[in-house]
N, C-alpha and C. Protein backbone atom coordinates (compact mmCIF):
# COMPACT_ATOMS: atom_id res chain seq x y z
N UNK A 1 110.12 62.93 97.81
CA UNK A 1 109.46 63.41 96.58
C UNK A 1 110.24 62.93 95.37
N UNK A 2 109.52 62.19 94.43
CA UNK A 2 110.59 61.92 93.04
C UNK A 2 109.69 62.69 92.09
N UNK A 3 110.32 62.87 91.12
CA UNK A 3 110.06 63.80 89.95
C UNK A 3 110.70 62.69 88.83
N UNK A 4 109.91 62.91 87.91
CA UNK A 4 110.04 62.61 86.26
C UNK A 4 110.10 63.46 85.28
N UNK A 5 111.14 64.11 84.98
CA UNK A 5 111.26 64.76 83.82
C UNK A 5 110.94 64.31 82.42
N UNK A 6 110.03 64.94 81.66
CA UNK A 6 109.60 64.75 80.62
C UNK A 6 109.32 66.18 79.39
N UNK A 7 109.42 65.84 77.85
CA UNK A 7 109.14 66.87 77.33
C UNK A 7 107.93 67.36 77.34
N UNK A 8 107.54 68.12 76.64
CA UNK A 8 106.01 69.05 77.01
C UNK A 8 105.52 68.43 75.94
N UNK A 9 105.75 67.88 75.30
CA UNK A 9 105.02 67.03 73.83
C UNK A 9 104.28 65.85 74.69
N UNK A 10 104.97 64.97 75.44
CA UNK A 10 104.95 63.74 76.24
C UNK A 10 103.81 64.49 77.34
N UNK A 11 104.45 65.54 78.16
CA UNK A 11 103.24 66.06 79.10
C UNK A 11 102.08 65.81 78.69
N UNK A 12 101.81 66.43 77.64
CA UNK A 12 100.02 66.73 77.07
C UNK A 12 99.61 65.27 76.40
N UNK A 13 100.61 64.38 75.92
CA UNK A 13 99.78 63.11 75.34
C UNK A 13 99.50 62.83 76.95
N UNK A 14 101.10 62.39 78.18
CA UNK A 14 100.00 61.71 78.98
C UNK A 14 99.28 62.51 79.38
N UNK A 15 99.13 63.44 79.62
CA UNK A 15 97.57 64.05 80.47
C UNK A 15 96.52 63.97 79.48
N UNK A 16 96.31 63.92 78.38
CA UNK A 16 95.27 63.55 77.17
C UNK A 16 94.40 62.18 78.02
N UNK A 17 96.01 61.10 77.58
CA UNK A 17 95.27 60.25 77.93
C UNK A 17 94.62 59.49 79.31
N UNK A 18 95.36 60.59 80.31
CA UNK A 18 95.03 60.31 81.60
C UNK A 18 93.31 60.75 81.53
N UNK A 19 93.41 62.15 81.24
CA UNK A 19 91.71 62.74 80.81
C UNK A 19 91.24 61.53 79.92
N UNK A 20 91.14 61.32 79.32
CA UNK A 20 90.19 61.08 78.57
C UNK A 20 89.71 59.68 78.43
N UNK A 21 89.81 59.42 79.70
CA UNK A 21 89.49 57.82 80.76
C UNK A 21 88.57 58.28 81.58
N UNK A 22 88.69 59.62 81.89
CA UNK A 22 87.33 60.04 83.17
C UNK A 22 86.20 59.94 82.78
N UNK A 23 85.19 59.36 83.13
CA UNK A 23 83.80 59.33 82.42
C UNK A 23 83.06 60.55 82.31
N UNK A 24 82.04 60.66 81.76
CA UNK A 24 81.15 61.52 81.52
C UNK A 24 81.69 62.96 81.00
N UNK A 25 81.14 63.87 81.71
CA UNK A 25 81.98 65.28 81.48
C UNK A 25 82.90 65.45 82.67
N UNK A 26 83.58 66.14 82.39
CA UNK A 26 84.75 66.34 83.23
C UNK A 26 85.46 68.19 83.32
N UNK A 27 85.21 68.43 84.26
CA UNK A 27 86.07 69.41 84.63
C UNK A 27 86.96 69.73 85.28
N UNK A 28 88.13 70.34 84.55
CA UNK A 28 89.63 69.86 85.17
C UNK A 28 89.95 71.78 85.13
N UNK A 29 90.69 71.85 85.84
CA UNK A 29 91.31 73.01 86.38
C UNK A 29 92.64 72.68 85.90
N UNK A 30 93.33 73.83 85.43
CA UNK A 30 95.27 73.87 85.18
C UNK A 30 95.16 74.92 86.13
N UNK A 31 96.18 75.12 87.02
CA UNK A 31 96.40 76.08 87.90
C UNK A 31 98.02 76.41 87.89
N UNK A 32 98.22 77.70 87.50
CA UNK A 32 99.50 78.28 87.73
C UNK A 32 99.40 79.58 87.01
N UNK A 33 100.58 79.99 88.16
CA UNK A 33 100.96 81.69 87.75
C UNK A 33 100.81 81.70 85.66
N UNK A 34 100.68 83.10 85.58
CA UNK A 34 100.99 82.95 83.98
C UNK A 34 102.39 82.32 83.35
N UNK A 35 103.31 83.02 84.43
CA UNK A 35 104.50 82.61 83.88
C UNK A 35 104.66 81.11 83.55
N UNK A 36 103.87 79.94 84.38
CA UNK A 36 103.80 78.87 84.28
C UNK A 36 103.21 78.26 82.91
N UNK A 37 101.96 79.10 82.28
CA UNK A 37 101.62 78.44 81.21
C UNK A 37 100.29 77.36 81.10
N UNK A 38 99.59 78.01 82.39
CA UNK A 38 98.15 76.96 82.19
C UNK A 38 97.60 77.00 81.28
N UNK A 39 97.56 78.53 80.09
CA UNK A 39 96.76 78.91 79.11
C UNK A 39 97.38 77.69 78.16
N UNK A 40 99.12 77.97 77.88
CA UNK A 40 99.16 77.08 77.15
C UNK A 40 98.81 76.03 77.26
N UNK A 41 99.25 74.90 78.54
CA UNK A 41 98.83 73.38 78.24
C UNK A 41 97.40 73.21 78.11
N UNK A 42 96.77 74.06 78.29
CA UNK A 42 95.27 74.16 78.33
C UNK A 42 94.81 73.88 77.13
N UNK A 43 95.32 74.86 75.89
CA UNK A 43 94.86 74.81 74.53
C UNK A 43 95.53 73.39 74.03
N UNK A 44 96.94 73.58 74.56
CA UNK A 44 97.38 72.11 73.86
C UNK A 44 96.31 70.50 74.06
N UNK A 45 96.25 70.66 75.02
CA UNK A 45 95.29 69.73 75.05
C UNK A 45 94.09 69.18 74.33
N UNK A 46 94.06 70.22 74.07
CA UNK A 46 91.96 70.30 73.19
C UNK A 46 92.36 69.57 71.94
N UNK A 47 93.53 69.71 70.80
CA UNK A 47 93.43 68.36 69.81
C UNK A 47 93.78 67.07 70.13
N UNK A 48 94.80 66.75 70.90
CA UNK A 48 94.82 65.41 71.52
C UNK A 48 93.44 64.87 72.08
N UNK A 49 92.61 65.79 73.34
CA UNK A 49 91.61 65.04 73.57
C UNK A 49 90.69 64.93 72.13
N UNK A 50 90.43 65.85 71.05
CA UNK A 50 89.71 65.78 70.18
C UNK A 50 90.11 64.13 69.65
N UNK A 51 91.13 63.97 69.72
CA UNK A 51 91.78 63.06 68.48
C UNK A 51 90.99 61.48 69.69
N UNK A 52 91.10 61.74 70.72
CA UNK A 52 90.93 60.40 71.66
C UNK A 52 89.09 60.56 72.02
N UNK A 53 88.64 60.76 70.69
CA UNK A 53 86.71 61.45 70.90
C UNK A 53 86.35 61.50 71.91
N UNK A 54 87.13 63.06 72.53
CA UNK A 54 86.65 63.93 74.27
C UNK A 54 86.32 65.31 73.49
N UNK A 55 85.41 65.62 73.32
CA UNK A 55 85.04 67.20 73.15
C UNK A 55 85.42 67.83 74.27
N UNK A 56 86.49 68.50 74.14
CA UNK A 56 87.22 70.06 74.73
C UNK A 56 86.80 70.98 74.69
N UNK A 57 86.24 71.29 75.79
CA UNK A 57 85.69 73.26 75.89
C UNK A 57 87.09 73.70 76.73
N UNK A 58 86.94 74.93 76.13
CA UNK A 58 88.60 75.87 77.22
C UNK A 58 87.24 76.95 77.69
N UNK A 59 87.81 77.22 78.79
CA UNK A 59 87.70 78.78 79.41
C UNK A 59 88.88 79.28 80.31
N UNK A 60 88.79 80.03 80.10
CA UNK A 60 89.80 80.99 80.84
C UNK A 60 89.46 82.15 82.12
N UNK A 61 89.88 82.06 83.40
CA UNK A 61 90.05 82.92 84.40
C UNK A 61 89.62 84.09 83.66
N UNK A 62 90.73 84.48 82.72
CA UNK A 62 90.40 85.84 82.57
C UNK A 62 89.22 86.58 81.89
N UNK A 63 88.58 85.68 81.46
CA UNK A 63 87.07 86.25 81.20
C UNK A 63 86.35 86.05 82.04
N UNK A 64 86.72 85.46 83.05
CA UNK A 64 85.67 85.91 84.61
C UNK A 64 86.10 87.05 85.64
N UNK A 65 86.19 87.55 85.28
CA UNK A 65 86.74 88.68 86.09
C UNK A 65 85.43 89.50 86.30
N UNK A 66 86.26 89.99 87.76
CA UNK A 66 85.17 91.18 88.95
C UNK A 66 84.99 92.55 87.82
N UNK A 67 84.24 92.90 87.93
CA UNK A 67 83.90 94.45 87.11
C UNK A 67 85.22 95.36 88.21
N UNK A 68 85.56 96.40 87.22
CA UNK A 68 86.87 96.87 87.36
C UNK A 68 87.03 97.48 89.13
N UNK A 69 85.73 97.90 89.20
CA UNK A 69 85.01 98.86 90.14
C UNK A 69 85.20 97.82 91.32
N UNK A 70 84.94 96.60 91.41
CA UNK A 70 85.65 95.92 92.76
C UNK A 70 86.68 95.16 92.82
N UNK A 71 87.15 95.14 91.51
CA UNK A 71 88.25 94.64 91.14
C UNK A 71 89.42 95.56 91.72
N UNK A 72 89.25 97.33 91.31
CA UNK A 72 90.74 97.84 91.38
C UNK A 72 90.38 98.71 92.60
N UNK A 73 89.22 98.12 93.78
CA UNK A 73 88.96 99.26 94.21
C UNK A 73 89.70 99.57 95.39
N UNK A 74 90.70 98.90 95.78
CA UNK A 74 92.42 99.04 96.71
C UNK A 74 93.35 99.67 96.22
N UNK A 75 93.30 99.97 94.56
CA UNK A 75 94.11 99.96 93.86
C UNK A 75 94.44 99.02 92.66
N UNK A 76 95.45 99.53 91.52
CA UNK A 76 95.88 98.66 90.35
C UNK A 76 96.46 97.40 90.80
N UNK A 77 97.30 97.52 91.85
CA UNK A 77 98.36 96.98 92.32
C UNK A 77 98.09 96.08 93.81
N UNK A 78 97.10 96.13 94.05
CA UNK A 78 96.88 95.59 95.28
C UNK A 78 97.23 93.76 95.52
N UNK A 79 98.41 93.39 96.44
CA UNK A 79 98.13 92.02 96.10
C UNK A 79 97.26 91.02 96.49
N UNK A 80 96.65 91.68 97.90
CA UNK A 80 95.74 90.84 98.78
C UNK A 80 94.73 91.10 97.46
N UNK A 81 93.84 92.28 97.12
CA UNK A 81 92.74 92.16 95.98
C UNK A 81 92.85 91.05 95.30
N UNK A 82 93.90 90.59 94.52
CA UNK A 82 94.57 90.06 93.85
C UNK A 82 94.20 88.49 94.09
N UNK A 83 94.54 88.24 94.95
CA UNK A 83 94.49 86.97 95.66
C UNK A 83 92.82 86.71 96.56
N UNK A 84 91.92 87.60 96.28
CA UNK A 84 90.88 87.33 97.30
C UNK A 84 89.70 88.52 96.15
N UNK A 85 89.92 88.81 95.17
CA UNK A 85 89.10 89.50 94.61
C UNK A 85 88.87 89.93 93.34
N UNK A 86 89.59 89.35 92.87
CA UNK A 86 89.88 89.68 91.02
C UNK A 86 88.83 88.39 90.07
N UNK A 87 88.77 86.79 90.26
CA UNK A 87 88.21 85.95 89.67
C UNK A 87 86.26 86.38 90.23
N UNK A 88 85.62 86.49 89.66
CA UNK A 88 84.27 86.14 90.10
C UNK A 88 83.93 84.35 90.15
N UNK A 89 84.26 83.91 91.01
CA UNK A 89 84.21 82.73 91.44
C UNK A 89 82.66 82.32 91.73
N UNK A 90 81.68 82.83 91.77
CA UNK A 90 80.81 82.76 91.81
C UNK A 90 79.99 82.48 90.49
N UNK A 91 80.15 83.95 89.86
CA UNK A 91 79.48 83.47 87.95
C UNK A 91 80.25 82.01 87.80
N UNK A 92 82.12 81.97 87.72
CA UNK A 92 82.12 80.57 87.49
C UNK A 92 81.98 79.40 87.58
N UNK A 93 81.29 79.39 89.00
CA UNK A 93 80.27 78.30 89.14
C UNK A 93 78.86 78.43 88.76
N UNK A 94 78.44 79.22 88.44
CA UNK A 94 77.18 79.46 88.36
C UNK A 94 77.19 79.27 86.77
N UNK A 95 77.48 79.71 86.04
CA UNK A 95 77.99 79.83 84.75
C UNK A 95 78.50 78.53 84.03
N UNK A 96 79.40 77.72 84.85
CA UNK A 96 80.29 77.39 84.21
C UNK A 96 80.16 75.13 84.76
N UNK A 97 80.62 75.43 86.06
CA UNK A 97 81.10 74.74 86.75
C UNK A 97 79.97 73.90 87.37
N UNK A 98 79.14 74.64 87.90
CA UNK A 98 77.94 73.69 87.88
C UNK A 98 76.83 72.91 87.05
N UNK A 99 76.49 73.85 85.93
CA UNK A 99 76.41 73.03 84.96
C UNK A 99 76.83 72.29 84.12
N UNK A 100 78.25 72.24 84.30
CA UNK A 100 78.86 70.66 83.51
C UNK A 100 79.35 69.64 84.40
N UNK A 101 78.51 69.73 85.99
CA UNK A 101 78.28 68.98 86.88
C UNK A 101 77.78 67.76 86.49
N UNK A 102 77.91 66.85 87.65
CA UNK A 102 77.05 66.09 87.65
C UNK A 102 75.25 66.41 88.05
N UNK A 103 74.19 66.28 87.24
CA UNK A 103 73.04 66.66 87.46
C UNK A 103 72.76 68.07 86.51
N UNK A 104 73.79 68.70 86.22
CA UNK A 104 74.08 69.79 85.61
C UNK A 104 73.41 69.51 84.02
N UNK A 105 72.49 71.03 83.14
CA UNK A 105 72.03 70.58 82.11
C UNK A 105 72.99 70.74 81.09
N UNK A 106 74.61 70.92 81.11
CA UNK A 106 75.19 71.29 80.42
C UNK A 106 75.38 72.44 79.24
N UNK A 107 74.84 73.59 79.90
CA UNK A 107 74.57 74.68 79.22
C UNK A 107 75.90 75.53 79.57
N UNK A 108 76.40 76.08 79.50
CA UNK A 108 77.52 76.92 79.97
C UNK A 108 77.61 78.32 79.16
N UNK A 109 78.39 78.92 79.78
CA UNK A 109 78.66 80.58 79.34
C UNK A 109 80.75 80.16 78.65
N UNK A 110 81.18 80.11 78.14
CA UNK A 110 82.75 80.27 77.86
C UNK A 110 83.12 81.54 78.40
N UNK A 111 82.52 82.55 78.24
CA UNK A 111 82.97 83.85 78.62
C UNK A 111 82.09 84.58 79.16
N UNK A 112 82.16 85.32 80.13
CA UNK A 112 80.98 85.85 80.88
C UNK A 112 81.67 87.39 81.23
N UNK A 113 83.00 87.79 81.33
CA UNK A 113 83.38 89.63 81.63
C UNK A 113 84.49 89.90 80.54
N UNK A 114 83.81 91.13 80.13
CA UNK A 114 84.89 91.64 79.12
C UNK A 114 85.50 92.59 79.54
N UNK A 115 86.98 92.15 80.35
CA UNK A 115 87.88 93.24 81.20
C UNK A 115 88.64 94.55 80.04
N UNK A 116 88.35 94.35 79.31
CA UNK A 116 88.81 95.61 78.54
C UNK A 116 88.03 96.65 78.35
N UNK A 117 86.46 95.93 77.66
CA UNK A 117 85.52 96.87 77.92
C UNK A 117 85.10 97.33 79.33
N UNK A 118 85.34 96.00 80.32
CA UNK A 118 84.14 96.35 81.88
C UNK A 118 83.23 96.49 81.32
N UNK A 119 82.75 94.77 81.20
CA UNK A 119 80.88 94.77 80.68
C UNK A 119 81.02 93.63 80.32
N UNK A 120 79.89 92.68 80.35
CA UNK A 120 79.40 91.49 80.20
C UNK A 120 79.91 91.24 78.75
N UNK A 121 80.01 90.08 78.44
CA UNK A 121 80.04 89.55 77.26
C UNK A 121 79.36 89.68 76.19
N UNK A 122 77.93 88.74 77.23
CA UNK A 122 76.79 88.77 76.57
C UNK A 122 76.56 87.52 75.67
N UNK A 123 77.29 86.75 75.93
CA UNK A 123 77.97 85.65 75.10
C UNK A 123 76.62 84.26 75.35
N UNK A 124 76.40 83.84 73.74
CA UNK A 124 74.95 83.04 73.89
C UNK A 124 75.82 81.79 74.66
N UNK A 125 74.74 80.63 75.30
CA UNK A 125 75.28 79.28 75.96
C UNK A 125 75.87 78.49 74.86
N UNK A 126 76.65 77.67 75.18
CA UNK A 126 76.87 76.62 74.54
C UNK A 126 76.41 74.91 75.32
N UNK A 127 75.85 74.43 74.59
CA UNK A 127 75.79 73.17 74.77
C UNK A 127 76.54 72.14 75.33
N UNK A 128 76.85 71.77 76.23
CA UNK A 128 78.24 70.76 76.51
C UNK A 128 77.55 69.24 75.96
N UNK A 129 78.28 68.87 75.15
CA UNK A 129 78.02 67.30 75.14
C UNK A 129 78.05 66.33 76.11
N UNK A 130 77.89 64.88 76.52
CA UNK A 130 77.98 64.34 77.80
C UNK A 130 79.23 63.74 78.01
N UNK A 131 80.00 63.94 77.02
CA UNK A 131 81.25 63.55 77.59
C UNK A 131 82.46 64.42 77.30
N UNK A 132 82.03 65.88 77.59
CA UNK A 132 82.54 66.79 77.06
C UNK A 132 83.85 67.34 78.13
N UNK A 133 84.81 67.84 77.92
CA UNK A 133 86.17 67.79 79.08
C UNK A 133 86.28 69.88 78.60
N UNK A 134 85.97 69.84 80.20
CA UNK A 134 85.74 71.12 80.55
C UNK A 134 87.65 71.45 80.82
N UNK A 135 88.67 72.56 79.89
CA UNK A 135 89.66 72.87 80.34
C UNK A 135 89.76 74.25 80.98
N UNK A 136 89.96 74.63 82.23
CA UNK A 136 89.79 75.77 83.03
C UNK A 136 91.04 76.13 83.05
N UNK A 137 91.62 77.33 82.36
CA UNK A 137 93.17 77.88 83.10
C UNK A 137 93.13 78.96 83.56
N UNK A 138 93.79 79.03 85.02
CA UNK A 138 94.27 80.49 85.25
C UNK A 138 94.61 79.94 86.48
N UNK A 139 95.14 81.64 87.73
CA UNK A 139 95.73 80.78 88.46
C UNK A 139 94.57 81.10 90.25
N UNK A 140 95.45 80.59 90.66
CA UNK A 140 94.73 80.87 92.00
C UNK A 140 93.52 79.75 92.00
N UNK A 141 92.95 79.20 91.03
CA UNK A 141 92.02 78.29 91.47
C UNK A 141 91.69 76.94 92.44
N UNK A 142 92.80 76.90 93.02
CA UNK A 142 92.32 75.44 93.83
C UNK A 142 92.15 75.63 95.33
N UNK A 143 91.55 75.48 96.25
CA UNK A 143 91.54 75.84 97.62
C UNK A 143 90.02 76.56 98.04
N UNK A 144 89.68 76.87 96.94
CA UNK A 144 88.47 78.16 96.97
C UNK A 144 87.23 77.04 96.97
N UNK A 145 86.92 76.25 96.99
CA UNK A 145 86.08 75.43 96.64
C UNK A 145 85.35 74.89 95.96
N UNK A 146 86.08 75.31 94.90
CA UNK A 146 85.59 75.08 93.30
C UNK A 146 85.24 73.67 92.67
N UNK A 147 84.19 73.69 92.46
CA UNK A 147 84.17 72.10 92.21
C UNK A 147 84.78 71.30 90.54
N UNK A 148 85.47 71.12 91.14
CA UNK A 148 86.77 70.48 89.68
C UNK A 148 86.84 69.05 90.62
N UNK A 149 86.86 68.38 88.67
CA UNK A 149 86.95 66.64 89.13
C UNK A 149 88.17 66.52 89.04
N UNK A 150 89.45 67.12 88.12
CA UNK A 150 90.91 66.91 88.01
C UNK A 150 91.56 68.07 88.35
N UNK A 151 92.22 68.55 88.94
CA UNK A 151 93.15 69.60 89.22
C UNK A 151 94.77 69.19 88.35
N UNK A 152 94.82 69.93 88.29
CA UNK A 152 96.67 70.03 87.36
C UNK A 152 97.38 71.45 88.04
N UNK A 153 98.44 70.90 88.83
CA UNK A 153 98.96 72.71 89.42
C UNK A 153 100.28 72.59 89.18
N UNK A 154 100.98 73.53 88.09
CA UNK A 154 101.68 73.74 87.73
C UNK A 154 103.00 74.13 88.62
N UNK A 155 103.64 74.24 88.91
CA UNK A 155 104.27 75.13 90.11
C UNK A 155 105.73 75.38 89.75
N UNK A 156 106.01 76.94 90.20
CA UNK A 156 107.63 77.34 90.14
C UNK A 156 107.76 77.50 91.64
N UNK A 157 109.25 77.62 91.99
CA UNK A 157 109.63 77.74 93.11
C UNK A 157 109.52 79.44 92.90
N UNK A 158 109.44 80.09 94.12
CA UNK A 158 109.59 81.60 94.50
C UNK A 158 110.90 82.41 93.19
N UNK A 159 111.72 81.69 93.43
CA UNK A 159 112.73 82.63 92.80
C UNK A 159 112.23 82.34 90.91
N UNK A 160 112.25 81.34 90.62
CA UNK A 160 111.62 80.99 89.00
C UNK A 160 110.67 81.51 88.53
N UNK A 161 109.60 81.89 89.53
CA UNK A 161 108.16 82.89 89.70
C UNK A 161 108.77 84.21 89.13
N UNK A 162 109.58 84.82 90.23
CA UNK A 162 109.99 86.19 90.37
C UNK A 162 110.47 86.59 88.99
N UNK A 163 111.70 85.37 88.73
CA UNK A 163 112.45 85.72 87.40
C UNK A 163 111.96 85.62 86.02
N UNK A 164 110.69 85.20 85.88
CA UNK A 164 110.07 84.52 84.94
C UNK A 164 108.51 85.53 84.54
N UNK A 165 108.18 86.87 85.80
CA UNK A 165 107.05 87.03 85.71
C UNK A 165 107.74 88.36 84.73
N UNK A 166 106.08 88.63 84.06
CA UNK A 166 106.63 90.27 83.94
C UNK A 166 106.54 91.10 84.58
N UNK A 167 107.62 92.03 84.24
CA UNK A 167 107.79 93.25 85.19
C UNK A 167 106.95 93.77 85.37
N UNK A 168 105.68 94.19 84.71
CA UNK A 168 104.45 95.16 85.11
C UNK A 168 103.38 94.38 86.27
N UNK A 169 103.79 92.75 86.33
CA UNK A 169 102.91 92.06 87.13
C UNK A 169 103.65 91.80 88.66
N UNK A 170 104.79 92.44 88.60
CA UNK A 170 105.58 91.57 89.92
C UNK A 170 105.04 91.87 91.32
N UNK A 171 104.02 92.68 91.14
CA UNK A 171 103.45 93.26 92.38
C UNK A 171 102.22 92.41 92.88
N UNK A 172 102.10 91.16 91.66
CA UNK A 172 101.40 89.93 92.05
C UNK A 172 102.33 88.56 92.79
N UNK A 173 103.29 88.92 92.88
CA UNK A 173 104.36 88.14 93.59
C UNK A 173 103.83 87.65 94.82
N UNK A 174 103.55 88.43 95.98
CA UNK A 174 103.18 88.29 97.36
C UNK A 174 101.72 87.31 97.46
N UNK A 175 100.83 87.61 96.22
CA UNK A 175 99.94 86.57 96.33
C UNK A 175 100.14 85.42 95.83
N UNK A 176 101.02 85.14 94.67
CA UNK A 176 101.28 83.88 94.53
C UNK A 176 101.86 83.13 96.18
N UNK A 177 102.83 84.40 96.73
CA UNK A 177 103.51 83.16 98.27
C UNK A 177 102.65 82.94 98.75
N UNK A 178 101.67 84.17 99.13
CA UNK A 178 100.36 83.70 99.86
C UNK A 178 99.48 82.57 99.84
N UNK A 179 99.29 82.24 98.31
CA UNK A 179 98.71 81.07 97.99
C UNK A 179 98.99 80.12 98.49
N UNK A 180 101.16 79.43 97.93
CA UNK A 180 101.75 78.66 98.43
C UNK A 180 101.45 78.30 99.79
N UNK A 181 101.60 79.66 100.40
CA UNK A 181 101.72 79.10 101.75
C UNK A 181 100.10 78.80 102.87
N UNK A 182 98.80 79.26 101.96
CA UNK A 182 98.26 78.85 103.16
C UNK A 182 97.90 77.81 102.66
N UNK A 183 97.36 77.79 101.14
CA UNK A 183 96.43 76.89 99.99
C UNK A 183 97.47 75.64 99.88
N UNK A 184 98.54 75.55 99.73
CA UNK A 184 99.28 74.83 99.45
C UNK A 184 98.96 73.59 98.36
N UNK A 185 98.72 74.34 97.18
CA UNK A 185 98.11 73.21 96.13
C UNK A 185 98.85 72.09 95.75
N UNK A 186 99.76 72.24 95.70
CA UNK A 186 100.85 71.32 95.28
C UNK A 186 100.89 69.96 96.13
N UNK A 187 100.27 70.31 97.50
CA UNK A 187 100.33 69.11 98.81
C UNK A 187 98.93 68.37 98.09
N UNK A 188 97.80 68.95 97.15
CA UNK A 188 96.39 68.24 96.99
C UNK A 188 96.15 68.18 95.71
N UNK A 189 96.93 68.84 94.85
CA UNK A 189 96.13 68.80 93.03
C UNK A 189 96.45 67.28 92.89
N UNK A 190 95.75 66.58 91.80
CA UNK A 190 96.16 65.63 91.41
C UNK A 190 97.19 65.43 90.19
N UNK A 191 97.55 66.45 89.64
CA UNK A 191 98.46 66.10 89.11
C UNK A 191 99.35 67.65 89.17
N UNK A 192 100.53 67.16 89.78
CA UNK A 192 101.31 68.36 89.88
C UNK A 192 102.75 68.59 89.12
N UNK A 193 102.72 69.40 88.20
CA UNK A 193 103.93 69.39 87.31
C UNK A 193 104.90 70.70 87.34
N UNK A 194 106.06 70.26 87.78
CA UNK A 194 107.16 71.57 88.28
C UNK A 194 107.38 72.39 86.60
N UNK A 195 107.57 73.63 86.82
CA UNK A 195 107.97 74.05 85.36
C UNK A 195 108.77 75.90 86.12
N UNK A 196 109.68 75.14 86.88
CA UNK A 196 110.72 75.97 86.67
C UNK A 196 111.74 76.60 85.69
N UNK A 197 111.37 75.82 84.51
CA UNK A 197 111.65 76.44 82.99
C UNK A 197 110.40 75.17 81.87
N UNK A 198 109.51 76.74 81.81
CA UNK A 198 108.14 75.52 80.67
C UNK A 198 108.88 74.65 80.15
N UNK A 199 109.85 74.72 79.13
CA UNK A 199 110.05 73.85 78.42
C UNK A 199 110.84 72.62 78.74
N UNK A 200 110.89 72.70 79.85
CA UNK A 200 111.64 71.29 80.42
C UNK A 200 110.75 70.53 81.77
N UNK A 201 109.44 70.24 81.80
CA UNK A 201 108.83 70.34 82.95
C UNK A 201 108.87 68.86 83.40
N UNK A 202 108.85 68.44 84.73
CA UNK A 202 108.93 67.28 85.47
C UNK A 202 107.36 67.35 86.14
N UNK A 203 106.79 65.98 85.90
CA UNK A 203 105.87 65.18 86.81
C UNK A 203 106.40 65.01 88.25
N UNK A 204 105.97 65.45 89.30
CA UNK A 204 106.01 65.05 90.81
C UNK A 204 104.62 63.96 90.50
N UNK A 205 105.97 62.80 91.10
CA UNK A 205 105.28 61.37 91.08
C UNK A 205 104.60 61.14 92.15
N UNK A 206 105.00 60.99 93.52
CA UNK A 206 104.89 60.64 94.93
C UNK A 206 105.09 61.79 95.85
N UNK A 207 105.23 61.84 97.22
CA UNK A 207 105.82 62.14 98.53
C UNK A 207 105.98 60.85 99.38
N UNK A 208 106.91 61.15 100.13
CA UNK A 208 107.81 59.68 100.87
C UNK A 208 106.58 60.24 102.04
């Protein structure tokens, strides 16, 4: 395995310009724990691609979320829930992912659950343009069968996870290993970037 260390300024130009070579519309997934920062490189992205004429839509995991009621219904704390029941993976394809498909009329929802209230959005469509670059962050997304043309999976080792999460979330710990270990994204995203401290993150180039 070699790694390339690079700054996070350098990260987002090359992934700009790696995106914004893919034809048509494009939907790319960032995948990693919060502590990792998909939200951020996510947003960072959207003026670089603006600047390289890619219209950037963001959405975020966390406005797809299960209504609270099957969301917490193990508990607040549950990690298997966690890992197998918290994203409505379904609205986000239905919503989201299939229509900025290929064949897709490019209509989309940005936000579809409002976890504070528990209740729909309600949120009118937006239009996707045809060469519009769909940015998806949150974590847990790759393995599930989500149809994404670029994957990006961020990854800390176990102990960088642990030390890095917040304390009120650490009881999401066991599903991140879980992930690691059955999903193993890191063996399939296409672009996988270590960020055992955000601000110093390395490109994994290869495997021998």
């Amino acid at each position: 395995m070699r790694v390339r260390p690079v700054s996070v300024a350098l990260l987002v130009e090359e992934l700009a310009d790696r995106l914004a070579k893919e034809p048509d519309r494009v939907r790319v997934a960032i995948d990693g724990a919060p502590a990792a920062g998909p939200a951020a490189l996510a947003d960072a992205l959207v003026g670089p691609l603006r600047v390289r004429g890619r219209p950037a839509v963001r959405i975020a995991t966390e406005d797809f979320l299960r209504p609270a009621s099957v969301r917490l219904e193990f508990g607040r704390t549950n990690p298997d829930t966690f890992y197998t029941g918290w994203t409505d993976e379904a609205a986000l394809r239905r919503e989201v992912l299939d229509p900025a498909g290929p064949g897709g009329d490019g209509r989309i929802v940005t936000r579809f659950w409002d976890a504070r209230r528990d209740r729909a959005t309600r949120e009118p469509y937006t239009e996707l343009p045809p060469n519009a670059i769909l940015l998806v962050s949150g974590s847990l997304l790759l393995g599930a069968g989500l149809p994404f043309d670029v994957s990006v999976h961020l990854e800390m080792s176990a102990a960088a996870l642990a030390r890095r999460t917040e304390p009120e979330w650490s009881w999401t710990l066991p599903a991140y290993a879980r992930y690691a270990g059955e999903v193993g994204p890191a063996a399939f995203a296409d672009v996988v970037v270590r960020v055992d401290d955000p601000r110093h993150p390395a490109l994994v180039l290869d495997s021998d």
